[in-house]
PDB file of N, CA and C in Angstrom:
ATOM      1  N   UNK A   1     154.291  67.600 117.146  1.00  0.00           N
ATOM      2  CA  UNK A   1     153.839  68.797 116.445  1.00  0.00           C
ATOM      3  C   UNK A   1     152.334  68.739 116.241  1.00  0.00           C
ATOM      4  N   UNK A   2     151.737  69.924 116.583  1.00  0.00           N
ATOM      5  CA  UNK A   2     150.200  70.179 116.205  1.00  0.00           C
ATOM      6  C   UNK A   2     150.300  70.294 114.931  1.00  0.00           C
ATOM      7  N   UNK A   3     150.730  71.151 114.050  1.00  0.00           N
ATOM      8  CA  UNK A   3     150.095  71.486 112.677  1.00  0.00           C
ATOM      9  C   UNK A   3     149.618  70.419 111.752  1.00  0.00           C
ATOM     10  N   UNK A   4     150.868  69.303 111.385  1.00  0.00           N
ATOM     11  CA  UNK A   4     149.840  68.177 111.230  1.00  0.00           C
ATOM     12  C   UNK A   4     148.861  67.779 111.121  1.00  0.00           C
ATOM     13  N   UNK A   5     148.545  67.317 112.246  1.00  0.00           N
ATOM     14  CA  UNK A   5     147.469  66.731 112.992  1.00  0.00           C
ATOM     15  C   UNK A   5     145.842  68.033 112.542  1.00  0.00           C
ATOM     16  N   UNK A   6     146.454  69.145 112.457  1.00  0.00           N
ATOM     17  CA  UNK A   6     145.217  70.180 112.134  1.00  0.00           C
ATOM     18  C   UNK A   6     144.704  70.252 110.684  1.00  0.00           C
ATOM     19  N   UNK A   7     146.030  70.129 110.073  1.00  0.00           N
ATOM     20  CA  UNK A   7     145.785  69.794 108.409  1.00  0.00           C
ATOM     21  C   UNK A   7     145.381  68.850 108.152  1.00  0.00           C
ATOM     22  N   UNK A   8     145.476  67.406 108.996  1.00  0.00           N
ATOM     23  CA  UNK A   8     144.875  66.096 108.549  1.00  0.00           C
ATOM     24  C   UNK A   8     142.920  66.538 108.802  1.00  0.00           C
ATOM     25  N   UNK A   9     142.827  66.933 110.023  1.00  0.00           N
ATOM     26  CA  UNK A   9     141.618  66.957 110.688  1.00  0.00           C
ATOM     27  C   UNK A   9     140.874  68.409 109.144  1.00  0.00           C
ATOM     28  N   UNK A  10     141.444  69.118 108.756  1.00  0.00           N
ATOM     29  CA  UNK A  10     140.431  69.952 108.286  1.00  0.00           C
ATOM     30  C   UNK A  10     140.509  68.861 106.697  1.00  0.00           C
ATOM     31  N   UNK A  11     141.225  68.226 106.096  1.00  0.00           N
ATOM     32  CA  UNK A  11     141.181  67.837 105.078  1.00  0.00           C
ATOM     33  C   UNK A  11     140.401  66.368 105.180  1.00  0.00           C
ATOM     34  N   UNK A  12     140.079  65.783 106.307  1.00  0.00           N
ATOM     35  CA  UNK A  12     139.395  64.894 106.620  1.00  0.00           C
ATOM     36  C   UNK A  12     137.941  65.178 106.833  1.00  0.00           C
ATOM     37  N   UNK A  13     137.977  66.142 106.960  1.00  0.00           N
ATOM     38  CA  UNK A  13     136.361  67.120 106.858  1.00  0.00           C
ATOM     39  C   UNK A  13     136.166  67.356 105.345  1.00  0.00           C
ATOM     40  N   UNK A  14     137.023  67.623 104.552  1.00  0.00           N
ATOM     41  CA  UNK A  14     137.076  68.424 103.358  1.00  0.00           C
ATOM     42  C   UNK A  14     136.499  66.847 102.351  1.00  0.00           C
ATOM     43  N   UNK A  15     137.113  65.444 102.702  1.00  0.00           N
ATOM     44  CA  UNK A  15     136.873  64.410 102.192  1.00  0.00           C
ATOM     45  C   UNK A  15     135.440  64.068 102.726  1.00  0.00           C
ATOM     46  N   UNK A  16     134.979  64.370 104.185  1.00  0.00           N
ATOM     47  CA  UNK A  16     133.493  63.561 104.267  1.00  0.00           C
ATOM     48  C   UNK A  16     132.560  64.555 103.783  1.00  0.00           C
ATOM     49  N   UNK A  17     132.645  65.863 103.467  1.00  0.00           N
ATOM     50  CA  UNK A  17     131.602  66.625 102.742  1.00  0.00           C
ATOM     51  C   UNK A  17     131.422  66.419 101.471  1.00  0.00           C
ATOM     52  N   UNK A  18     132.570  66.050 100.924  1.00  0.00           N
ATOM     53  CA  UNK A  18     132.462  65.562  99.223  1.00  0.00           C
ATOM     54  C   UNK A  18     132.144  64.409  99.006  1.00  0.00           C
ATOM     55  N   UNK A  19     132.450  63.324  99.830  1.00  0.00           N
ATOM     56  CA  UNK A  19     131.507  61.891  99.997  1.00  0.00           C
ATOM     57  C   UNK A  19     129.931  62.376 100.566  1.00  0.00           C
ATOM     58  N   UNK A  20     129.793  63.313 100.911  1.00  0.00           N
ATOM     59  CA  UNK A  20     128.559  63.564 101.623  1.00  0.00           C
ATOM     60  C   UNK A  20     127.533  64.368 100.256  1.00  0.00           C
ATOM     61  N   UNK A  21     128.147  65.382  99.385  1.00  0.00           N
ATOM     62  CA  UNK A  21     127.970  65.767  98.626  1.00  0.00           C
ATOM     63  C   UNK A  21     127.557  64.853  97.336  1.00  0.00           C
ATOM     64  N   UNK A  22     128.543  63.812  97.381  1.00  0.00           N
ATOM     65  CA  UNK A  22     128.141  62.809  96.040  1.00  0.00           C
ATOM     66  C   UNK A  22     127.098  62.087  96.425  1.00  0.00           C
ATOM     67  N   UNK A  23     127.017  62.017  97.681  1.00  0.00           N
ATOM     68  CA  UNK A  23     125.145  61.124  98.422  1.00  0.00           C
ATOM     69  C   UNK A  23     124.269  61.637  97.976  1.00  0.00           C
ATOM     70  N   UNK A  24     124.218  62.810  97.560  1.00  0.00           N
ATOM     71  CA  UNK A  24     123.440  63.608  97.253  1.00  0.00           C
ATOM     72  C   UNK A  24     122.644  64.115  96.050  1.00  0.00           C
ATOM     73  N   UNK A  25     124.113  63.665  94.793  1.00  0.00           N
ATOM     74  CA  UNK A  25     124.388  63.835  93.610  1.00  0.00           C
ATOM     75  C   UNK A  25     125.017  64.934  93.143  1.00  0.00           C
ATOM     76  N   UNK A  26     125.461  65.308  93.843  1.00  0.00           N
ATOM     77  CA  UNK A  26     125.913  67.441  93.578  1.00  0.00           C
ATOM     78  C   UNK A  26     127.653  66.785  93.167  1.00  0.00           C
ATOM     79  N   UNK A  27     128.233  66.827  92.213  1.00  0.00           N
ATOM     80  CA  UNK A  27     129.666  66.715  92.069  1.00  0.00           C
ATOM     81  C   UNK A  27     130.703  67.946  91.545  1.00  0.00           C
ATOM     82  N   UNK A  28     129.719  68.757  91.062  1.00  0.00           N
ATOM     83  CA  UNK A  28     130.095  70.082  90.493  1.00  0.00           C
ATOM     84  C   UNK A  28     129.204  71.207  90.723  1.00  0.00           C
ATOM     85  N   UNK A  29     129.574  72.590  90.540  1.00  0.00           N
ATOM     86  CA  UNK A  29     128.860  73.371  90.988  1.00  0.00           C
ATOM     87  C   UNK A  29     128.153  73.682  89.815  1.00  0.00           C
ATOM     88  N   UNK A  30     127.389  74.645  89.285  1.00  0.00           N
ATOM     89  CA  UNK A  30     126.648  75.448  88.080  1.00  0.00           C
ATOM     90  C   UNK A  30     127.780  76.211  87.299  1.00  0.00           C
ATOM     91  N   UNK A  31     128.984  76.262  87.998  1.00  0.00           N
ATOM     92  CA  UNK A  31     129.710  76.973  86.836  1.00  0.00           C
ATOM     93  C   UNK A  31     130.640  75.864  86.010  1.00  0.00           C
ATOM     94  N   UNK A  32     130.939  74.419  86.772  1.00  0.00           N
ATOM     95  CA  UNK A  32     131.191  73.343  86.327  1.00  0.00           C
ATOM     96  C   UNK A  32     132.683  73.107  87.633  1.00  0.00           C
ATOM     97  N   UNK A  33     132.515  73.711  88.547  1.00  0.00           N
ATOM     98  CA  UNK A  33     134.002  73.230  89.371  1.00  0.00           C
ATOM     99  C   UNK A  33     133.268  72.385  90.008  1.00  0.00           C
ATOM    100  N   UNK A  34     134.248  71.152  90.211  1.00  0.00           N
ATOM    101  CA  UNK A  34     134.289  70.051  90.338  1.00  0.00           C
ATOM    102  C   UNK A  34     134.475  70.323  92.068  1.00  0.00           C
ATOM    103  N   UNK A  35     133.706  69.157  93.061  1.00  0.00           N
ATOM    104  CA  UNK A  35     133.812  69.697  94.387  1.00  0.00           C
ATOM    105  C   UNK A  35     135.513  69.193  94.841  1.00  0.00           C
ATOM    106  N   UNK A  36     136.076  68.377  94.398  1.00  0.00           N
ATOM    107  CA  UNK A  36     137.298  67.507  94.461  1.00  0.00           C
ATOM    108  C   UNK A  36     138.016  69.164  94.549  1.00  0.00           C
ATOM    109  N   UNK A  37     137.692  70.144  93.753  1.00  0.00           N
ATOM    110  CA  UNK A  37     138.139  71.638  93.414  1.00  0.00           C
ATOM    111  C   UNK A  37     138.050  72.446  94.351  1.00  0.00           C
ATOM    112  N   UNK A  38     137.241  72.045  94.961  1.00  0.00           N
ATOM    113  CA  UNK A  38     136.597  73.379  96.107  1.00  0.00           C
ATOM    114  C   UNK A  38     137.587  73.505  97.443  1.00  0.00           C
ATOM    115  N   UNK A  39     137.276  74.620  98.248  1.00  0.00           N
ATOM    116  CA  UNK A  39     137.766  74.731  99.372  1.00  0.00           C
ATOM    117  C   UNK A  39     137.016  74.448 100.312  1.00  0.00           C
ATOM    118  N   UNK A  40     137.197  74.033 101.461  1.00  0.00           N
ATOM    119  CA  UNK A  40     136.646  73.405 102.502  1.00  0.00           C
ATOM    120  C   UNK A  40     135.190  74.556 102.786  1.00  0.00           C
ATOM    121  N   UNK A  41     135.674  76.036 102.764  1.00  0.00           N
ATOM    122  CA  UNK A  41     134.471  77.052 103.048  1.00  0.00           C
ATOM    123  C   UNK A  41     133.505  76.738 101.860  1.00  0.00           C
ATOM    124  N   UNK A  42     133.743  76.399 100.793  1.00  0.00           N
ATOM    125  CA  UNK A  42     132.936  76.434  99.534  1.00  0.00           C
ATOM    126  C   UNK A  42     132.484  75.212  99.938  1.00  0.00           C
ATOM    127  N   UNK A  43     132.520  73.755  99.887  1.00  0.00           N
ATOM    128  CA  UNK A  43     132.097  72.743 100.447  1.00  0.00           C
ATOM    129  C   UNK A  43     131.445  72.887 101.629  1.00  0.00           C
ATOM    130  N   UNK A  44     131.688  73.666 102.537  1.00  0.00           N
ATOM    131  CA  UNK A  44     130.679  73.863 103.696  1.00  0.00           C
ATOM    132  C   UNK A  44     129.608  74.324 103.555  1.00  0.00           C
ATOM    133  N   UNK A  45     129.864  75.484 102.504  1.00  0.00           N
ATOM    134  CA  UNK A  45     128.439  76.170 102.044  1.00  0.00           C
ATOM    135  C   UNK A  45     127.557  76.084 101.343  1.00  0.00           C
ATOM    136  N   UNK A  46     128.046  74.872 100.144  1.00  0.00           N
ATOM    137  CA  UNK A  46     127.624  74.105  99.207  1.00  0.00           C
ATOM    138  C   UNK A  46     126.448  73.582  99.766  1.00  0.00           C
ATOM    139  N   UNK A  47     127.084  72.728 101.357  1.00  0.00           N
ATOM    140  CA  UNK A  47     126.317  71.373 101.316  1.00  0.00           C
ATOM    141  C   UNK A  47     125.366  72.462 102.787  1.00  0.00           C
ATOM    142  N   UNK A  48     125.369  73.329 103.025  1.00  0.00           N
ATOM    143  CA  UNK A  48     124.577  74.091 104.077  1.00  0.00           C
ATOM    144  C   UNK A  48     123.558  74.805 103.247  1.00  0.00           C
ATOM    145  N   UNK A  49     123.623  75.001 101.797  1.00  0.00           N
ATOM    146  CA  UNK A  49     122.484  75.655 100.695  1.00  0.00           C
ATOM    147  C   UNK A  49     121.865  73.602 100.438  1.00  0.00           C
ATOM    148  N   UNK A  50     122.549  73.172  99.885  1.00  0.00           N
ATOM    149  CA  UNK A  50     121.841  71.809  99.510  1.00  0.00           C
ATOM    150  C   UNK A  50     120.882  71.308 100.775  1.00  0.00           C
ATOM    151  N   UNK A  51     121.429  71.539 102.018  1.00  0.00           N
ATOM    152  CA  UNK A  51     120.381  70.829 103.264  1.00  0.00           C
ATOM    153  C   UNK A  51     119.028  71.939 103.495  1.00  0.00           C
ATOM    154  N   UNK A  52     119.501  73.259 102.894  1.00  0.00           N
ATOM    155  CA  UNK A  52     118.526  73.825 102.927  1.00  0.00           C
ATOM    156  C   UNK A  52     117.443  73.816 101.858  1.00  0.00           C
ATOM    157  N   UNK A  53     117.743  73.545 100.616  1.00  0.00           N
ATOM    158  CA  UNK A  53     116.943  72.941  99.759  1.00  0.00           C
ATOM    159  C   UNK A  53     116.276  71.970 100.063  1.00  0.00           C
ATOM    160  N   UNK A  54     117.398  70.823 100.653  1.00  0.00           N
ATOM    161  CA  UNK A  54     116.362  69.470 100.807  1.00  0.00           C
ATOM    162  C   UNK A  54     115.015  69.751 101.828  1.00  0.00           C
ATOM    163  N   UNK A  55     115.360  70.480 102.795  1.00  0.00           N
ATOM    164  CA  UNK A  55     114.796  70.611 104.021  1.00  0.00           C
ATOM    165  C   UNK A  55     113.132  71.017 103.525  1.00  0.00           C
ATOM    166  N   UNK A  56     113.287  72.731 102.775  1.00  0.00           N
ATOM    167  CA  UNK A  56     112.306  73.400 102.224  1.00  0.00           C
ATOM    168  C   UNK A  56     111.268  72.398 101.456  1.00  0.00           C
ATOM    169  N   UNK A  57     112.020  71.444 100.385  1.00  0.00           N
ATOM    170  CA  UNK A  57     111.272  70.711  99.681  1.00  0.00           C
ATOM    171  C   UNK A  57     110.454  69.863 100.622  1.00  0.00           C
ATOM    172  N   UNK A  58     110.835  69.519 101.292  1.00  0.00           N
ATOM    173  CA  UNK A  58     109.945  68.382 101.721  1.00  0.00           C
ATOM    174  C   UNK A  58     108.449  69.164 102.580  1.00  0.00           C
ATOM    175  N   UNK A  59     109.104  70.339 103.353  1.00  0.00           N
ATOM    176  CA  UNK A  59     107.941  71.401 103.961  1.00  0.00           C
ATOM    177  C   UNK A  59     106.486  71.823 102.630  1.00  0.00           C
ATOM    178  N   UNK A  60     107.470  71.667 101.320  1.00  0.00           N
ATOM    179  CA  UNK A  60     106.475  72.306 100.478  1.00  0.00           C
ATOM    180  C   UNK A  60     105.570  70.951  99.645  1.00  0.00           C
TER     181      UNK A  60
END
C-alpha cells in the first residue's frame, strides 16, 4: 500500500521543519500556537517568512 508510506513521508517533513524551526528559536507563533500544533502548510510558511527575515537582515 502507498498511503502509508505518503503519510509517513509528509509527517517526516512536518518533524524536520519543527526541529528546523527550534534551530532557530521560533517554538510558537505570536498568537501562542505551539509549532508541535501547526499544520505542515503553516510550518512551511512559518519557516519560508523566518528564512526571509533571516536573509533581509543580514542584506541590511
Amino acid at each position: 500500500m502507498l498511503l502509508p508510506y505518503l503519510s509517513h513521508g509528509t509527517g517526516g517533513k512536518r518533524y524536520v521543519l519543527i526541529d528546523r524551526l527550534k534551530y532557530y528559536g521560533y517554538t510558537e507563533d505570536p498568537l501562542g500556537k505551539r509549532t508541535e500544533e501547526m499544520t505542515l502548510p503553516e510550518l512551511e510558511q512559518t519557516f519560508i517568512n523566518l528564512e526571509y527575515k533571516r536573509e533581509t537582515a543580514w542584506k541590511t
